[in-house]
N, C-alpha and C. Protein backbone atom coordinates (compact mmCIF):
# COMPACT_ATOMS: atom_id res chain seq x y z
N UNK A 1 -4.35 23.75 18.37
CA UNK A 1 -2.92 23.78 18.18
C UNK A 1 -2.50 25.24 17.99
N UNK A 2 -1.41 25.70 18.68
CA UNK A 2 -0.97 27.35 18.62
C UNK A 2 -0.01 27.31 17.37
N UNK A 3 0.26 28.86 17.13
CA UNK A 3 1.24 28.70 16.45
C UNK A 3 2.67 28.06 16.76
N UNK A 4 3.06 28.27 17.96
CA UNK A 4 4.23 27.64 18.52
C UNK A 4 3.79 26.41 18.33
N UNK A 5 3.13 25.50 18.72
CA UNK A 5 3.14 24.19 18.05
C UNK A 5 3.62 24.12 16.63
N UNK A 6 3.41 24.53 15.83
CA UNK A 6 3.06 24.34 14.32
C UNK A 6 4.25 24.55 14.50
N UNK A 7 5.21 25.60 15.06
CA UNK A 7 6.41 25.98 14.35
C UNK A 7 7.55 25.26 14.69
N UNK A 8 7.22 24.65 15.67
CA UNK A 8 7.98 23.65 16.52
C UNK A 8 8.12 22.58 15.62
N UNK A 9 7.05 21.63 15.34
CA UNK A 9 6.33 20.89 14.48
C UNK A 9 7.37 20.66 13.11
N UNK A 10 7.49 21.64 12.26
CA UNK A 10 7.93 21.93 11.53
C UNK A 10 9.38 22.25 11.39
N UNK A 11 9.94 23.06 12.33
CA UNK A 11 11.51 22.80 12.61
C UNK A 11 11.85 21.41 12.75
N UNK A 12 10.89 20.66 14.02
CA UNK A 12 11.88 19.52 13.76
C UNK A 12 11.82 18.40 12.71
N UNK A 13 10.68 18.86 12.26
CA UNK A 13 10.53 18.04 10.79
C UNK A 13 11.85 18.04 9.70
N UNK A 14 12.56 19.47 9.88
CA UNK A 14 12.82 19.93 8.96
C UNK A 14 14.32 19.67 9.35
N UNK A 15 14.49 19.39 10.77
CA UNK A 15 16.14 18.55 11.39
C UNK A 15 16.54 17.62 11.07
N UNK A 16 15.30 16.97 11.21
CA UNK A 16 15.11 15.10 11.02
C UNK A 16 15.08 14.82 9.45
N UNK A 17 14.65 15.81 8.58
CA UNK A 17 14.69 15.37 7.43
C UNK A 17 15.79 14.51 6.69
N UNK A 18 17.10 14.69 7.10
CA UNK A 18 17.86 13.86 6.20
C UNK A 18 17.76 12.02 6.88
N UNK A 19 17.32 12.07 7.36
CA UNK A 19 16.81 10.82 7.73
C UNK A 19 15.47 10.11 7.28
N UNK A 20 14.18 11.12 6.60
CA UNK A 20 13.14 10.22 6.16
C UNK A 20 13.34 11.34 4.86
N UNK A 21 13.83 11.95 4.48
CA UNK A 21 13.60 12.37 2.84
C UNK A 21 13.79 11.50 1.88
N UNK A 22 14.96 10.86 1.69
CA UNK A 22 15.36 9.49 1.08
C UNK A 22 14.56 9.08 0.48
N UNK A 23 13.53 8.03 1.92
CA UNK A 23 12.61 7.65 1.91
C UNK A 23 11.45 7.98 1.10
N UNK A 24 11.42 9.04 1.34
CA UNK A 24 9.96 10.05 0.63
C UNK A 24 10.16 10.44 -0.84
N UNK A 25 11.73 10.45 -1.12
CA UNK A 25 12.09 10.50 -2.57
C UNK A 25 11.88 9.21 -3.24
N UNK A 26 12.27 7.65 -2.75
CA UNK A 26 12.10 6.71 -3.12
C UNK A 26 10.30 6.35 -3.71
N UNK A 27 9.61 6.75 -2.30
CA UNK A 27 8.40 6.42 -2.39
C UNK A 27 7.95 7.30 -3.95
N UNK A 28 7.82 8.70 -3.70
CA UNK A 28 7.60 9.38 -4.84
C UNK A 28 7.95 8.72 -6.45
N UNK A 29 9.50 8.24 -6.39
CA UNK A 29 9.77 8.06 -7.70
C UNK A 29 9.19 6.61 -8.10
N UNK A 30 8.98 6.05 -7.15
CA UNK A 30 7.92 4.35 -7.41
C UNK A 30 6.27 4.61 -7.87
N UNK A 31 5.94 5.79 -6.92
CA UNK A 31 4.55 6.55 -7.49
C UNK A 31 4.73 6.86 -8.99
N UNK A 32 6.07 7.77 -9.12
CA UNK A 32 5.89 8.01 -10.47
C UNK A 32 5.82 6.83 -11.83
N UNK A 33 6.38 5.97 -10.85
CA UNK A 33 6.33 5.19 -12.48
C UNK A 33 4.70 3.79 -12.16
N UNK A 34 4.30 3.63 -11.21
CA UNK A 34 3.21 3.24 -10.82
C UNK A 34 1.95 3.54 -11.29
N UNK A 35 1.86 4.82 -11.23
CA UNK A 35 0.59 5.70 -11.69
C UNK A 35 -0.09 5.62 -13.03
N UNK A 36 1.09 5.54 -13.76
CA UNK A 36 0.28 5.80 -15.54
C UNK A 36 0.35 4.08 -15.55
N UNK A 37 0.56 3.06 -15.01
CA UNK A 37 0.42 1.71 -15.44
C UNK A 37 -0.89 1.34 -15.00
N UNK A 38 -1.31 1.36 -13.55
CA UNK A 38 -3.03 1.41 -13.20
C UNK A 38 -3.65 2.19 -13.51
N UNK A 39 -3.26 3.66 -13.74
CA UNK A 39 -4.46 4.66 -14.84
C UNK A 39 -4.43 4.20 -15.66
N UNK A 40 -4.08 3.27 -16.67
CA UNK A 40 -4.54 2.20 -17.60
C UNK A 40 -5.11 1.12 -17.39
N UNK A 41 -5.08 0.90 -16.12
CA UNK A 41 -4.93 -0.56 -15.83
C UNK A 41 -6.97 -0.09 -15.66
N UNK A 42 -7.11 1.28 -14.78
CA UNK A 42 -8.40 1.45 -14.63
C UNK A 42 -9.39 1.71 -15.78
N UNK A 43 -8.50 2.32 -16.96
CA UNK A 43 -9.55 2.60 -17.93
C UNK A 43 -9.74 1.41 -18.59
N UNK A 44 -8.89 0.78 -18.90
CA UNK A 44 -9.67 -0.58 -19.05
C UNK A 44 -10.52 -1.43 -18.51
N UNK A 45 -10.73 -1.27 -17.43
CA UNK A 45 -11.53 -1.91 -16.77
C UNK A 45 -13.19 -1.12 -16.63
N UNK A 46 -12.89 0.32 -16.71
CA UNK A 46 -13.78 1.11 -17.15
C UNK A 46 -14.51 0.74 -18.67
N UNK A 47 -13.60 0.82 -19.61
CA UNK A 47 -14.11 0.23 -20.81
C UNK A 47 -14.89 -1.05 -20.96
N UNK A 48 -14.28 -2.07 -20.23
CA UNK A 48 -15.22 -3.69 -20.47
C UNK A 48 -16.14 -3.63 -19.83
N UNK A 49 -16.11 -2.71 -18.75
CA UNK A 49 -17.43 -2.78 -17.66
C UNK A 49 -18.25 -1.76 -18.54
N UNK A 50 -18.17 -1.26 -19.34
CA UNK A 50 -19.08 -0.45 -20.30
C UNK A 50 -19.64 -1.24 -21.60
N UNK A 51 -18.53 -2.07 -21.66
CA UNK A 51 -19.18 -3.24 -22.87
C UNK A 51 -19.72 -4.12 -22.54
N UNK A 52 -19.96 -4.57 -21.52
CA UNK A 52 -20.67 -5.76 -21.06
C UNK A 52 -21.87 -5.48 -20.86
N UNK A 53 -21.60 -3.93 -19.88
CA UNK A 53 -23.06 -3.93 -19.53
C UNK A 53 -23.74 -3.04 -20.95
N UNK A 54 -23.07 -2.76 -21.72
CA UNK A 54 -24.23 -2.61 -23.55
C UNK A 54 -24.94 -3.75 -24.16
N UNK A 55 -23.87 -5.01 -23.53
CA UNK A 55 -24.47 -6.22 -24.07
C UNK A 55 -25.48 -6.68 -23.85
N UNK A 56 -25.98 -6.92 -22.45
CA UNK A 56 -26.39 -7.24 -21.56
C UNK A 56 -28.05 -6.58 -21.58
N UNK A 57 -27.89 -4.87 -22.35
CA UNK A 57 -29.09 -4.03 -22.37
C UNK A 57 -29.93 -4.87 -23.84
């Protein structure tokens, strides 16, 4: 890929944007509140899978 690709690439990314930014803001702010509920959701599951298998030894 040349630089003229890339820059091309990127302008029209950057035309089209008010049409998928929205989008990409929506997605983001659903990530944000998503994230810290399964990073709990994983350490718990981290934790019992650590107690079971102590039991088990």
């Amino acid at each position: 890929m040349t630089v003229d690709n890339v820059t091309n690439t990127i302008a029209a990314g950057a035309v089209t944007s008010p049409w998928w930014m929205p989008s990409l803001a929506d997605i983001s702010s659903n990530a944000a509140l998503l994230l810290p509920i399964l990073g709990c959701a994983w350490l718990l599951v981290q934790i019992i899978t650590k107690i079971t298998s102590r039991d088990r030894d």
